[in-house]
PDB file of N, CA and C in Angstrom:
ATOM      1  N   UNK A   1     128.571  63.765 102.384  1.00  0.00           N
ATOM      2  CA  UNK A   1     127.320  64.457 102.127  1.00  0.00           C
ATOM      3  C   UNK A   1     127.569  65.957 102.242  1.00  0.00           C
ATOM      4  N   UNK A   2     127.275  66.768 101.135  1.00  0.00           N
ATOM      5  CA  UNK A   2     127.135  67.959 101.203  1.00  0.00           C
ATOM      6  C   UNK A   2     126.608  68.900 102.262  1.00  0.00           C
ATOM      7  N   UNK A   3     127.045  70.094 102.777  1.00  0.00           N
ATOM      8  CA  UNK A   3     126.158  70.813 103.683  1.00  0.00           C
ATOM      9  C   UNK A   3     125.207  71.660 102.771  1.00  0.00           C
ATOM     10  N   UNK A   4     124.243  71.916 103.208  1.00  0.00           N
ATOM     11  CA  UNK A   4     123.505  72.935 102.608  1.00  0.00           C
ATOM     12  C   UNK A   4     122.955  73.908 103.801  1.00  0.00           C
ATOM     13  N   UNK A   5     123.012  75.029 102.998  1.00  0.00           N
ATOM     14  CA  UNK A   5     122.450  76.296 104.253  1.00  0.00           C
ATOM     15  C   UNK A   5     120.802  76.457 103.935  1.00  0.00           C
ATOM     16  N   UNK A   6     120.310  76.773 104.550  1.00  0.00           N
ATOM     17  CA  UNK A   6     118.856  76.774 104.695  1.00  0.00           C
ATOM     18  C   UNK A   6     118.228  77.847 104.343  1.00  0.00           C
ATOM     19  N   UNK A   7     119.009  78.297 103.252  1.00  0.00           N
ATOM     20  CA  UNK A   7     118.176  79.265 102.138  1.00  0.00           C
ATOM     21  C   UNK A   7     118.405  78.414 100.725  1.00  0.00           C
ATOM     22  N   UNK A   8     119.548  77.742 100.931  1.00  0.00           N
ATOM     23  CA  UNK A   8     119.684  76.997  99.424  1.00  0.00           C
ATOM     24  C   UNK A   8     118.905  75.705  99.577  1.00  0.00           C
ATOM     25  N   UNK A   9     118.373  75.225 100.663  1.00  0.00           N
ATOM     26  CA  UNK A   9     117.174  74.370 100.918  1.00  0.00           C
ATOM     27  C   UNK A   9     115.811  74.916 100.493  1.00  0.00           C
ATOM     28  N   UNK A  10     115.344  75.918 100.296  1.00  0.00           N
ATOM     29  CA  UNK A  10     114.497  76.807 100.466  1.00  0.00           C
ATOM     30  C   UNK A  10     114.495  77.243  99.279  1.00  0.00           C
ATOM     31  N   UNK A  11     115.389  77.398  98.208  1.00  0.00           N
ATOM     32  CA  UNK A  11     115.537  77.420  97.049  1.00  0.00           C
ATOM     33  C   UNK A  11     115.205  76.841  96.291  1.00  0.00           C
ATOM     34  N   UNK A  12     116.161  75.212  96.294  1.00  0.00           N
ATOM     35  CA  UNK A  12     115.609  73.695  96.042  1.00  0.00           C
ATOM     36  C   UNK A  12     114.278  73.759  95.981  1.00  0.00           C
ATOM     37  N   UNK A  13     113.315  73.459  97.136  1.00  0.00           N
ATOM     38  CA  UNK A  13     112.353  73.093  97.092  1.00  0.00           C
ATOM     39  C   UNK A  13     110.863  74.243  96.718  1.00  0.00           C
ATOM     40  N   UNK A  14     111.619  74.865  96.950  1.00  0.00           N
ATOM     41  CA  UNK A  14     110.295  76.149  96.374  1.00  0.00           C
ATOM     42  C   UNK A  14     109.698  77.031  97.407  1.00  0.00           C
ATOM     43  N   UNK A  15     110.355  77.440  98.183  1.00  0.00           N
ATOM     44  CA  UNK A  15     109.738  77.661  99.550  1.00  0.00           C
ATOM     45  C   UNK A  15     110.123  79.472  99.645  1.00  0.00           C
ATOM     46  N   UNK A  16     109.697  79.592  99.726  1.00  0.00           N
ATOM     47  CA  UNK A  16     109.477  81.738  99.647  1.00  0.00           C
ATOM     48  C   UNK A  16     109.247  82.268 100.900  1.00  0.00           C
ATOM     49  N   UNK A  17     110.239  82.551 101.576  1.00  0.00           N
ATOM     50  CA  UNK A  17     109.736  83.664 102.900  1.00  0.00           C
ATOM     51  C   UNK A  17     110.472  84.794 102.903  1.00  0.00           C
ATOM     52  N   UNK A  18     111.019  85.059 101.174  1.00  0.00           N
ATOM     53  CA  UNK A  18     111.187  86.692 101.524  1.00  0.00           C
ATOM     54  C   UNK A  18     110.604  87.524 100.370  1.00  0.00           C
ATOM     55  N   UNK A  19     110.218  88.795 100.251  1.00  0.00           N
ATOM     56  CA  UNK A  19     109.726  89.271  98.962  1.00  0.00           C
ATOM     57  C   UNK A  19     109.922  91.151  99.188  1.00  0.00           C
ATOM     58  N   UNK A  20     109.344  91.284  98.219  1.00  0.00           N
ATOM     59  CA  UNK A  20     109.416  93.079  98.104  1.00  0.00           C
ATOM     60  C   UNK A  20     109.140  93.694  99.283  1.00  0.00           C
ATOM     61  N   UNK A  21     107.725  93.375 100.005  1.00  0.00           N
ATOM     62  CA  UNK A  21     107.259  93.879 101.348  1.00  0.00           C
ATOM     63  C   UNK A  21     107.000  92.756 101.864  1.00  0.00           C
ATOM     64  N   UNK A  22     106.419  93.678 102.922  1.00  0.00           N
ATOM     65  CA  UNK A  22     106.091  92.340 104.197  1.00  0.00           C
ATOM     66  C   UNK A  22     104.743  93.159 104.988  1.00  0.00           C
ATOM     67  N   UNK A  23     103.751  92.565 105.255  1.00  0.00           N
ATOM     68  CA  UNK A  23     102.700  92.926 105.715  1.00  0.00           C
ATOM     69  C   UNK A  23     102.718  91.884 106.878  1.00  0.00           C
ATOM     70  N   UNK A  24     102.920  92.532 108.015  1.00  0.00           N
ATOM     71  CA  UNK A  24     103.060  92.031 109.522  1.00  0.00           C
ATOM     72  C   UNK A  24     101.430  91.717 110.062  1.00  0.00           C
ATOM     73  N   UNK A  25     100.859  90.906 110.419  1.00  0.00           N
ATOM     74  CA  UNK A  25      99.617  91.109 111.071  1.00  0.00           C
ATOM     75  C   UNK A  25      99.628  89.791 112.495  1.00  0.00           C
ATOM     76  N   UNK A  26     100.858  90.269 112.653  1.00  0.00           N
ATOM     77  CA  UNK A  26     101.280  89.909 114.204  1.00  0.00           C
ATOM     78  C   UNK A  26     100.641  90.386 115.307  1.00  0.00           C
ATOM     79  N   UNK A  27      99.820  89.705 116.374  1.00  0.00           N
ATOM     80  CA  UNK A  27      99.363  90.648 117.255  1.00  0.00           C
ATOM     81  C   UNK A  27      97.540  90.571 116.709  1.00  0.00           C
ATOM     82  N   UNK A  28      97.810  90.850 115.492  1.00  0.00           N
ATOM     83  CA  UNK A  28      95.836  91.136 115.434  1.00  0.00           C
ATOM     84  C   UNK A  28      94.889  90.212 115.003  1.00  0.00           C
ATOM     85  N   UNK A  29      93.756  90.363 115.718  1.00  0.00           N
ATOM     86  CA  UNK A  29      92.365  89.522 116.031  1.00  0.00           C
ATOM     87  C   UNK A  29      92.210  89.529 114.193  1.00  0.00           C
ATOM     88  N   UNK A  30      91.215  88.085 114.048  1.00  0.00           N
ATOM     89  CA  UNK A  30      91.146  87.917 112.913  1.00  0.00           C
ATOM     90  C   UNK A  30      90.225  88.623 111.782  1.00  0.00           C
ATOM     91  N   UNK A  31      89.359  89.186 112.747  1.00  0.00           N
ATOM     92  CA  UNK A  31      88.810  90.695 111.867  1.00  0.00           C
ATOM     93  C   UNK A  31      89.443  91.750 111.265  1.00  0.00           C
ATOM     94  N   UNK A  32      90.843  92.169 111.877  1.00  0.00           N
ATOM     95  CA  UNK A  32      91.890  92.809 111.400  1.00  0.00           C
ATOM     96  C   UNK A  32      92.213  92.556 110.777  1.00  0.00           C
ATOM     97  N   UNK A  33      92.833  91.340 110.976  1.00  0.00           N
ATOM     98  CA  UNK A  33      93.807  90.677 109.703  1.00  0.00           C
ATOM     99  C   UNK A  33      93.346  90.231 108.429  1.00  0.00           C
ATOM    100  N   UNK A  34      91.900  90.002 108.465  1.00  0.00           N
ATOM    101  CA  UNK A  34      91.055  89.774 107.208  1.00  0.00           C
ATOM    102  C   UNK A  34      90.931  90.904 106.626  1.00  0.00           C
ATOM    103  N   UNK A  35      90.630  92.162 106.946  1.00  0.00           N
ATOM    104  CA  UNK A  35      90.623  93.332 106.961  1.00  0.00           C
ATOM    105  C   UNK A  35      92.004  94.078 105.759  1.00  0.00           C
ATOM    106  N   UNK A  36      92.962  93.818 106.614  1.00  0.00           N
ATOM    107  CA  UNK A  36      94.286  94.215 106.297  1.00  0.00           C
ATOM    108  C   UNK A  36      94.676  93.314 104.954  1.00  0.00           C
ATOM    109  N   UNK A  37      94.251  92.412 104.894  1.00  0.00           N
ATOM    110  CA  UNK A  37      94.827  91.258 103.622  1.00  0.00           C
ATOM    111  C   UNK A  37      93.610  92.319 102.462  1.00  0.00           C
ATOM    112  N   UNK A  38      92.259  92.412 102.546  1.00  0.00           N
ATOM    113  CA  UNK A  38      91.279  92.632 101.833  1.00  0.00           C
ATOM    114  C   UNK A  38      91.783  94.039 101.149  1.00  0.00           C
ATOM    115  N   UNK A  39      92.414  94.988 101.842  1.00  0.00           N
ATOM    116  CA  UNK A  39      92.835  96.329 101.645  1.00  0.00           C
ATOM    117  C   UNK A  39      94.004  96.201 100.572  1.00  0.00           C
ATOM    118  N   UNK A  40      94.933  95.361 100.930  1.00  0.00           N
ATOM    119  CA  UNK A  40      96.173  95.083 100.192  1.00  0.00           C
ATOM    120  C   UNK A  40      95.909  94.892  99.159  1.00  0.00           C
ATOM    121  N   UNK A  41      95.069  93.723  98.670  1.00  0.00           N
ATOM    122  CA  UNK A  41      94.528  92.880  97.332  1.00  0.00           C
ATOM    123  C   UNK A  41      93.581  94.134  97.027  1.00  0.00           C
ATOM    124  N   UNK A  42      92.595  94.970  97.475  1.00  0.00           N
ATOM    125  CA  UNK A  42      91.947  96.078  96.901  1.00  0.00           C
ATOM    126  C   UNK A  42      93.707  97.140  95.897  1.00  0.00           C
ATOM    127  N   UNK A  43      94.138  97.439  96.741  1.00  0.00           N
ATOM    128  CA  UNK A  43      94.911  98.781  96.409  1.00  0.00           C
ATOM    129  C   UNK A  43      96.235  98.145  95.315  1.00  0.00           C
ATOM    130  N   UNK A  44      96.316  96.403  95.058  1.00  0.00           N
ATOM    131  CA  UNK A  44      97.539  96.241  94.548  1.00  0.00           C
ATOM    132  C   UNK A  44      96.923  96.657  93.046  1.00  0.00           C
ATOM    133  N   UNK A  45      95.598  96.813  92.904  1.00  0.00           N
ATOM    134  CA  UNK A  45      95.087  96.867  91.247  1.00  0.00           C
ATOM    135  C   UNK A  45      95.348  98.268  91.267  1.00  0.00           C
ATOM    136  N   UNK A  46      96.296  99.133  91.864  1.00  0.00           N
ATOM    137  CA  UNK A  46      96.952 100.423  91.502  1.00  0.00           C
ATOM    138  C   UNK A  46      98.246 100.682  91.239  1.00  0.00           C
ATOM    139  N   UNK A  47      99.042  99.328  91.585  1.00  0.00           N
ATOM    140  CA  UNK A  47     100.098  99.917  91.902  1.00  0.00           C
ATOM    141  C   UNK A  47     101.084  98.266  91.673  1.00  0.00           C
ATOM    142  N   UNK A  48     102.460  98.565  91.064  1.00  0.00           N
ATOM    143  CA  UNK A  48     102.996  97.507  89.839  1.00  0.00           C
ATOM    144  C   UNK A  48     102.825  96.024  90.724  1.00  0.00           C
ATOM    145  N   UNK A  49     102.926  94.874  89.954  1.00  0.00           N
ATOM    146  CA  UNK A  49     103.466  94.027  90.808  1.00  0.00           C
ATOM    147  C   UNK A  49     103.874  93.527  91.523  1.00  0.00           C
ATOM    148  N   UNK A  50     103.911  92.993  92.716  1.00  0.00           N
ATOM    149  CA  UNK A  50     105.044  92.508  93.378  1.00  0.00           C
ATOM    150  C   UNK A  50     104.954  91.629  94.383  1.00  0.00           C
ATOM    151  N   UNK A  51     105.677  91.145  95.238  1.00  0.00           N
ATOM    152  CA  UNK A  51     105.822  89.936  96.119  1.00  0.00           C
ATOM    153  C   UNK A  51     105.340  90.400  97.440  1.00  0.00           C
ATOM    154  N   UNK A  52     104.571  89.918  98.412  1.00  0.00           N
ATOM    155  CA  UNK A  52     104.594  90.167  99.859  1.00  0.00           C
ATOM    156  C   UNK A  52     104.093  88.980 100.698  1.00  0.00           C
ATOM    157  N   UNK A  53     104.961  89.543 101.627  1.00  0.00           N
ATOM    158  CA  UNK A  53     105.122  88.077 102.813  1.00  0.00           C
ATOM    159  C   UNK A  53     104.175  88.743 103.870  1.00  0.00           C
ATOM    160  N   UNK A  54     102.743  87.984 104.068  1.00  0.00           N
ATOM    161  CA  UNK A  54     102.132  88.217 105.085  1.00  0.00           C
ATOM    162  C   UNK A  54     102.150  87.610 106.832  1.00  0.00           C
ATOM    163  N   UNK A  55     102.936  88.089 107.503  1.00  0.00           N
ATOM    164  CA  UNK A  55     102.983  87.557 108.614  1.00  0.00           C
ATOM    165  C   UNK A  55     102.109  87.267 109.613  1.00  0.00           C
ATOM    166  N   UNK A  56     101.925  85.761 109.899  1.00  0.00           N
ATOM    167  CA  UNK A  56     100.900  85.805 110.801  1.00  0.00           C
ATOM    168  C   UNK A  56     101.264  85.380 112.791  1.00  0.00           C
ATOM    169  N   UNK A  57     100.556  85.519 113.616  1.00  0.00           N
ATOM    170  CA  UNK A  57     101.037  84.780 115.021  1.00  0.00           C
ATOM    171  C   UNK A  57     100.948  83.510 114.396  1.00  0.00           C
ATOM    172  N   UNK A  58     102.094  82.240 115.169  1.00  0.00           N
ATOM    173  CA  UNK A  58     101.920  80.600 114.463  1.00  0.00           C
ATOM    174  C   UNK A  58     101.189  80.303 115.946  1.00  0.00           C
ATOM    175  N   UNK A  59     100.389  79.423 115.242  1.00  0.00           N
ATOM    176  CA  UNK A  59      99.416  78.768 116.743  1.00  0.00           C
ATOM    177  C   UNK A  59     100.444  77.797 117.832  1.00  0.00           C
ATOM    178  N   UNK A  60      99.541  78.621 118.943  1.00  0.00           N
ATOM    179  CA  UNK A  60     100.462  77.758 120.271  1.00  0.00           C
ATOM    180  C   UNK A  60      98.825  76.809 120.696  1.00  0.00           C
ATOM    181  N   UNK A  61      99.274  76.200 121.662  1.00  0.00           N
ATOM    182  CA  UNK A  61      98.727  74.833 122.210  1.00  0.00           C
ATOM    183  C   UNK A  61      97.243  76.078 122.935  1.00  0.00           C
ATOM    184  N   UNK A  62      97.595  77.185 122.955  1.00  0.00           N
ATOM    185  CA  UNK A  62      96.739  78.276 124.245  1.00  0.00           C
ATOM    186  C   UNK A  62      95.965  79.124 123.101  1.00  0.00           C
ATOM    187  N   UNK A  63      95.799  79.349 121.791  1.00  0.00           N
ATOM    188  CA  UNK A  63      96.267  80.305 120.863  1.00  0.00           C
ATOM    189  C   UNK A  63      94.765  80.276 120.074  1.00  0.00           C
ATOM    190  N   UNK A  64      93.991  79.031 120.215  1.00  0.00           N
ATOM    191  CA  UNK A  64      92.863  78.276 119.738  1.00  0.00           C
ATOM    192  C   UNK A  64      92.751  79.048 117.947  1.00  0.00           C
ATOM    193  N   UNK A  65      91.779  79.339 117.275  1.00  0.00           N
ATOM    194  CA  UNK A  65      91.622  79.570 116.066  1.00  0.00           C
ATOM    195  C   UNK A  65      92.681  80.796 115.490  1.00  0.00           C
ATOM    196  N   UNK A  66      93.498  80.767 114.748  1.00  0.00           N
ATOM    197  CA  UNK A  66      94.411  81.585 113.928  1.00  0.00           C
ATOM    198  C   UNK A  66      93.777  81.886 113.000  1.00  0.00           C
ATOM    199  N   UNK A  67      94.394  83.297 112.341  1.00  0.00           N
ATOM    200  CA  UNK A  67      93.601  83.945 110.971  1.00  0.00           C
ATOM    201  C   UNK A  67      94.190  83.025 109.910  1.00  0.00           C
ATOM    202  N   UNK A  68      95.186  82.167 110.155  1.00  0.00           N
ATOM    203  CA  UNK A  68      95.544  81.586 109.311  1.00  0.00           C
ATOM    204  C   UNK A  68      94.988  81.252 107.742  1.00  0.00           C
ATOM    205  N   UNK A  69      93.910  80.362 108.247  1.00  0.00           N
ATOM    206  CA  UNK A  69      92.719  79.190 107.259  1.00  0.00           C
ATOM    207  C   UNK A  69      92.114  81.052 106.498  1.00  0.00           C
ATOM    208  N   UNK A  70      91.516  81.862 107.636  1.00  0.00           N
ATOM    209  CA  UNK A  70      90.565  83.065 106.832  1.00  0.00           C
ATOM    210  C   UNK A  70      91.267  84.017 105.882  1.00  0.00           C
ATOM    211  N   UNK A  71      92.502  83.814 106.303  1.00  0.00           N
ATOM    212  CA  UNK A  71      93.357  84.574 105.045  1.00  0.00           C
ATOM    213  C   UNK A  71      93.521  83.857 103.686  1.00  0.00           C
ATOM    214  N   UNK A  72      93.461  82.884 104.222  1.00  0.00           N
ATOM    215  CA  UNK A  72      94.413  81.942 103.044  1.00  0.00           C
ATOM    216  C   UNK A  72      92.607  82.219 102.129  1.00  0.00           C
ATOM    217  N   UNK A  73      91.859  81.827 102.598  1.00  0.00           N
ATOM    218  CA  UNK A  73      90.379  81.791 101.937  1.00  0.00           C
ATOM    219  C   UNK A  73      90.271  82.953 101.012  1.00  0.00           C
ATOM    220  N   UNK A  74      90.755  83.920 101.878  1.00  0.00           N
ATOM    221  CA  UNK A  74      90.670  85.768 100.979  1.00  0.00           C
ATOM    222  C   UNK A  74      91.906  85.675  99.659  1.00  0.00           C
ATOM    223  N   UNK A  75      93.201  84.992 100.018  1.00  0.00           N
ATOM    224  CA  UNK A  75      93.791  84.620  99.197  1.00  0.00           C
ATOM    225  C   UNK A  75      93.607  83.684  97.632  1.00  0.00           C
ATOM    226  N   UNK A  76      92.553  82.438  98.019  1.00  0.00           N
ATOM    227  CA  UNK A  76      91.657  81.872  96.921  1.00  0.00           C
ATOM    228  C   UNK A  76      91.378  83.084  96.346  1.00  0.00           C
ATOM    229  N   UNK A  77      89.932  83.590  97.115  1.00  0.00           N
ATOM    230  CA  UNK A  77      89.686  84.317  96.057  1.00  0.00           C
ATOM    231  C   UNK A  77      90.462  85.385  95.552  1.00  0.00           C
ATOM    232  N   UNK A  78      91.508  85.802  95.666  1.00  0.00           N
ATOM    233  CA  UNK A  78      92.468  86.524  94.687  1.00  0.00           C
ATOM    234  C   UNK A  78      93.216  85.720  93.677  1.00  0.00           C
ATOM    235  N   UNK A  79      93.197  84.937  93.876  1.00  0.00           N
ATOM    236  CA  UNK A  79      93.283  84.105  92.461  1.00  0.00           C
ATOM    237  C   UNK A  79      92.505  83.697  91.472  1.00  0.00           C
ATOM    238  N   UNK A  80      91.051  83.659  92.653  1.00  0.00           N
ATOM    239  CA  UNK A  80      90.068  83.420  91.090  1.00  0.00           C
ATOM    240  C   UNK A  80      90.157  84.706  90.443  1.00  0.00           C
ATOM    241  N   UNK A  81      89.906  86.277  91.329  1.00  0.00           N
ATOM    242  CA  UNK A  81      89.722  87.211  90.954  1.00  0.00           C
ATOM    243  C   UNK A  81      91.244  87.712  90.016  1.00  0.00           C
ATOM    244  N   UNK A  82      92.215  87.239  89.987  1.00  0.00           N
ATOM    245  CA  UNK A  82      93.315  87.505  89.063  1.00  0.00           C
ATOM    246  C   UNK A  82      94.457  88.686  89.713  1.00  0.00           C
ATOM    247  N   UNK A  83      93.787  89.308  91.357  1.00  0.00           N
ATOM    248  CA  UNK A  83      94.289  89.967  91.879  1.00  0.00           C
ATOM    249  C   UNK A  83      96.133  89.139  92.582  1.00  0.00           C
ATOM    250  N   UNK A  84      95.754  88.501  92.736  1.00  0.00           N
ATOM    251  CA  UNK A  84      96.888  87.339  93.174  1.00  0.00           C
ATOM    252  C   UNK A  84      97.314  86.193  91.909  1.00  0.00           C
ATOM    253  N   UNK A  85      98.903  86.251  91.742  1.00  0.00           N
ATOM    254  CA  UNK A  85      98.674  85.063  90.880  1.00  0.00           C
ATOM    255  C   UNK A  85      99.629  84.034  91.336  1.00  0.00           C
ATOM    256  N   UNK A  86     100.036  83.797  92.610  1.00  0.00           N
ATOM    257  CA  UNK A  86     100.877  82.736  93.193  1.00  0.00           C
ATOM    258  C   UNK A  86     100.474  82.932  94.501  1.00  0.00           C
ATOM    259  N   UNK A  87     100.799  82.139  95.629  1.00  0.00           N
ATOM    260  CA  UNK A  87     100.223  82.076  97.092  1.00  0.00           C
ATOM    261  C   UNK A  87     100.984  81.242  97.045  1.00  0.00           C
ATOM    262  N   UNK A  88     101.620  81.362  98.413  1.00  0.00           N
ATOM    263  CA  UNK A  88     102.149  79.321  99.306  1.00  0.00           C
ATOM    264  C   UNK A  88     102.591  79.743 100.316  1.00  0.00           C
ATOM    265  N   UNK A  89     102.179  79.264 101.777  1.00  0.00           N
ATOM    266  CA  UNK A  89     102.126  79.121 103.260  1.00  0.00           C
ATOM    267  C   UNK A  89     103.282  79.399 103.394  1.00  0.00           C
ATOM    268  N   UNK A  90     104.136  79.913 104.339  1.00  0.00           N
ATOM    269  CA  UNK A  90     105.586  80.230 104.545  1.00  0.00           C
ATOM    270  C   UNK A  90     106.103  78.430 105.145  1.00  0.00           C
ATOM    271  N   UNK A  91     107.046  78.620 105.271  1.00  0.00           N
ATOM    272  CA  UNK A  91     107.563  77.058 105.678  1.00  0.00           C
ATOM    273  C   UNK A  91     107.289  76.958 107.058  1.00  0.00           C
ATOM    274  N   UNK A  92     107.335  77.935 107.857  1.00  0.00           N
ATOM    275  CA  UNK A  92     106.947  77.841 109.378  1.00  0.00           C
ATOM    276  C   UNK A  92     105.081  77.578 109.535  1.00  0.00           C
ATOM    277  N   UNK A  93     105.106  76.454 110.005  1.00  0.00           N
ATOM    278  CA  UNK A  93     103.735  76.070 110.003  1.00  0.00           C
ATOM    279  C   UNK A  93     102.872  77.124 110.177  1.00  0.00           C
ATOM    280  N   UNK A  94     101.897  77.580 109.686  1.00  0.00           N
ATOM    281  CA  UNK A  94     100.878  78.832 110.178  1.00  0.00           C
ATOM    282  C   UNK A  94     101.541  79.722 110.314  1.00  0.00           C
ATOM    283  N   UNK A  95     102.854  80.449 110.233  1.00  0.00           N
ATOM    284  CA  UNK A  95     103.390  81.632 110.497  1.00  0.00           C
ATOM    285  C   UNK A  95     103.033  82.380 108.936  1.00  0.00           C
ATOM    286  N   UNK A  96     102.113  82.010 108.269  1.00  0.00           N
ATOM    287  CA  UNK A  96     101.935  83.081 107.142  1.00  0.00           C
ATOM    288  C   UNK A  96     102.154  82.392 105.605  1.00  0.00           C
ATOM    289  N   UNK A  97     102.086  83.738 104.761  1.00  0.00           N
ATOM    290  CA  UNK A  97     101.420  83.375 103.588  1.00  0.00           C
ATOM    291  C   UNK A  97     102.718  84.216 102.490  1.00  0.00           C
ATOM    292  N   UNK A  98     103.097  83.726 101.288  1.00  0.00           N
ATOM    293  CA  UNK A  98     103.833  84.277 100.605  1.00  0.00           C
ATOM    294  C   UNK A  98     103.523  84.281  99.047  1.00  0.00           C
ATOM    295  N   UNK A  99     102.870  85.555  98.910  1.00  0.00           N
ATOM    296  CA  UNK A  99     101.800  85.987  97.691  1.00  0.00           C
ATOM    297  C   UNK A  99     102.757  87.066  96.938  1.00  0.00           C
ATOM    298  N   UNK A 100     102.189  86.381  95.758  1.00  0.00           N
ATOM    299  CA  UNK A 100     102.661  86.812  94.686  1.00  0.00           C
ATOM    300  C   UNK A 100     101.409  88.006  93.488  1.00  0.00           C
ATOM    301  N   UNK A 101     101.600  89.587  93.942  1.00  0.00           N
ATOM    302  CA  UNK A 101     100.172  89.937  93.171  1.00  0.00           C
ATOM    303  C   UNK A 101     100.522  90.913  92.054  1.00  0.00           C
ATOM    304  N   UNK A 102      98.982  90.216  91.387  1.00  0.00           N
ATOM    305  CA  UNK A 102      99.395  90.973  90.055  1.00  0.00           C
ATOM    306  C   UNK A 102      99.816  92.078  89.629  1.00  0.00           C
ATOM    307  N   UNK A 103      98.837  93.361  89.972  1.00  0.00           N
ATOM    308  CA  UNK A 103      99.120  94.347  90.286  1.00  0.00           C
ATOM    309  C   UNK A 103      98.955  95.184  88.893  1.00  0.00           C
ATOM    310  N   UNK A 104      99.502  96.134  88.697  1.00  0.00           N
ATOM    311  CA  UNK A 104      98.832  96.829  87.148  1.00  0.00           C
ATOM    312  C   UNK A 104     100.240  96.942  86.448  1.00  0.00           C
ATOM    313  N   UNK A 105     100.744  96.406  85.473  1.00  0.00           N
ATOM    314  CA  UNK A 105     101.990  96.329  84.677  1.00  0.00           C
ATOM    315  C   UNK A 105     102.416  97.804  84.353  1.00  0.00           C
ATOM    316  N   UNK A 106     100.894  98.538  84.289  1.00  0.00           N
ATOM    317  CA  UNK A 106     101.274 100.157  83.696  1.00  0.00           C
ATOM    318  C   UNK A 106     101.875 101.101  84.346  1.00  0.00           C
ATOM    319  N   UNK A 107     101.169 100.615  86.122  1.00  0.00           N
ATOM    320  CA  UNK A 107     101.275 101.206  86.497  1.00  0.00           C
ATOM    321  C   UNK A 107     103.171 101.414  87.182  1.00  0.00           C
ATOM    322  N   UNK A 108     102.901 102.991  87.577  1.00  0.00           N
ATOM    323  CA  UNK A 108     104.688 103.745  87.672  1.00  0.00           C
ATOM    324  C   UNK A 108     105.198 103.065  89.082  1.00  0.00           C
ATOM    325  N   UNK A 109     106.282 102.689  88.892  1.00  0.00           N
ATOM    326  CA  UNK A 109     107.219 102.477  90.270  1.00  0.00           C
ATOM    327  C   UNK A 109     106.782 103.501  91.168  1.00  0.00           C
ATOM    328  N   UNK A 110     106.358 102.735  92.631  1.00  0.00           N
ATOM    329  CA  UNK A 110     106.685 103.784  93.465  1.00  0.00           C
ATOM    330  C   UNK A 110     107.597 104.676  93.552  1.00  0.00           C
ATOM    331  N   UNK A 111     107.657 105.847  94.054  1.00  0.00           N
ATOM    332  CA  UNK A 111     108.438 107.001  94.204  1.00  0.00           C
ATOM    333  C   UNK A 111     108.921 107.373  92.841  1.00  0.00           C
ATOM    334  N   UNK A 112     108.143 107.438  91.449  1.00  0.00           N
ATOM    335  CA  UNK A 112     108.140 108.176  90.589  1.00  0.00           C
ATOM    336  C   UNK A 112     107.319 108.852  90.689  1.00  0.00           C
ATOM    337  N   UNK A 113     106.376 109.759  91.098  1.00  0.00           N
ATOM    338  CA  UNK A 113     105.231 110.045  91.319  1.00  0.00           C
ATOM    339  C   UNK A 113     105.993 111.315  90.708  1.00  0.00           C
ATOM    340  N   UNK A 114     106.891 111.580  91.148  1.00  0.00           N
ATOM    341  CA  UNK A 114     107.336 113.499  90.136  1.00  0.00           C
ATOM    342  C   UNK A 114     107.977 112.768  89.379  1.00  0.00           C
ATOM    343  N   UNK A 115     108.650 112.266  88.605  1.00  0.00           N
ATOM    344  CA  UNK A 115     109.829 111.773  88.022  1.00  0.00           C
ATOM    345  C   UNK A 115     108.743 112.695  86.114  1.00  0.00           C
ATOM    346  N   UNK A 116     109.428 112.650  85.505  1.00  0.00           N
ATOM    347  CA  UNK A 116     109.219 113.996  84.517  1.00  0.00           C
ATOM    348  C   UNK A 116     108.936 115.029  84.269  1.00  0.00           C
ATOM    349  N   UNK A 117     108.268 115.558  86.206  1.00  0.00           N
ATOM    350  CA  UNK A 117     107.644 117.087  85.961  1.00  0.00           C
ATOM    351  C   UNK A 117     109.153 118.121  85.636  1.00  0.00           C
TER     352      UNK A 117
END
């Protein structure tokens, strides 16, 4: 039997826990973190495409309600709204979300902002 390393597992099956950025919301109450997801999906309709891994705390036995479920909800609706066009839970149970957003095709790569003056 073959070995496999546990990114080429992760490959196989479809499983995404790395991308362009990473939006950490480790640490914060779920008003924050609803907050912080809502801002992201506002500002990506400025700025190109791209992948981000939202990190969340994974629930302990002491830990009771996670932003988990309220993100993922803000996440729906970025898909109905077209702001998001892929989502899927990281492989670590509740440790987060790995979104895929649309973003504006026109718009310039970061850090061109002078690039022709």
């Amino acid at each position: 039997m073959p070995f496999l390393r546990d990114e080429d597992i992760r490959r196989l099956v479809g499983f995404r826990d790395s991308a362009d950025y990473e939006l950490d919301l480790r640490g914060l109450d779920r008003a924050h973190a609803e907050a912080s997801v809502a801002r992201m999906l506002e500002r990506s309709r400025f700025l190109p495409p791209r992948n981000v891994v939202v990190r969340l705390d994974r629930p302990s036995a002491t830990s009771g309600e996670t932003p988990f479920r309220h993100v993922g909800k803000l996440l729906v609706a970025g898909l109905r709204a077209g702001t998001v066009t892929r989502c899927a839970p990281l492989p670590e149970s509740g440790g987060g979300w790995w979104v895929a957003l649309a973003g504006n095709p026109n718009a310039a790569p970061e850090g061109a902002e002078g690039a022709g003056k």
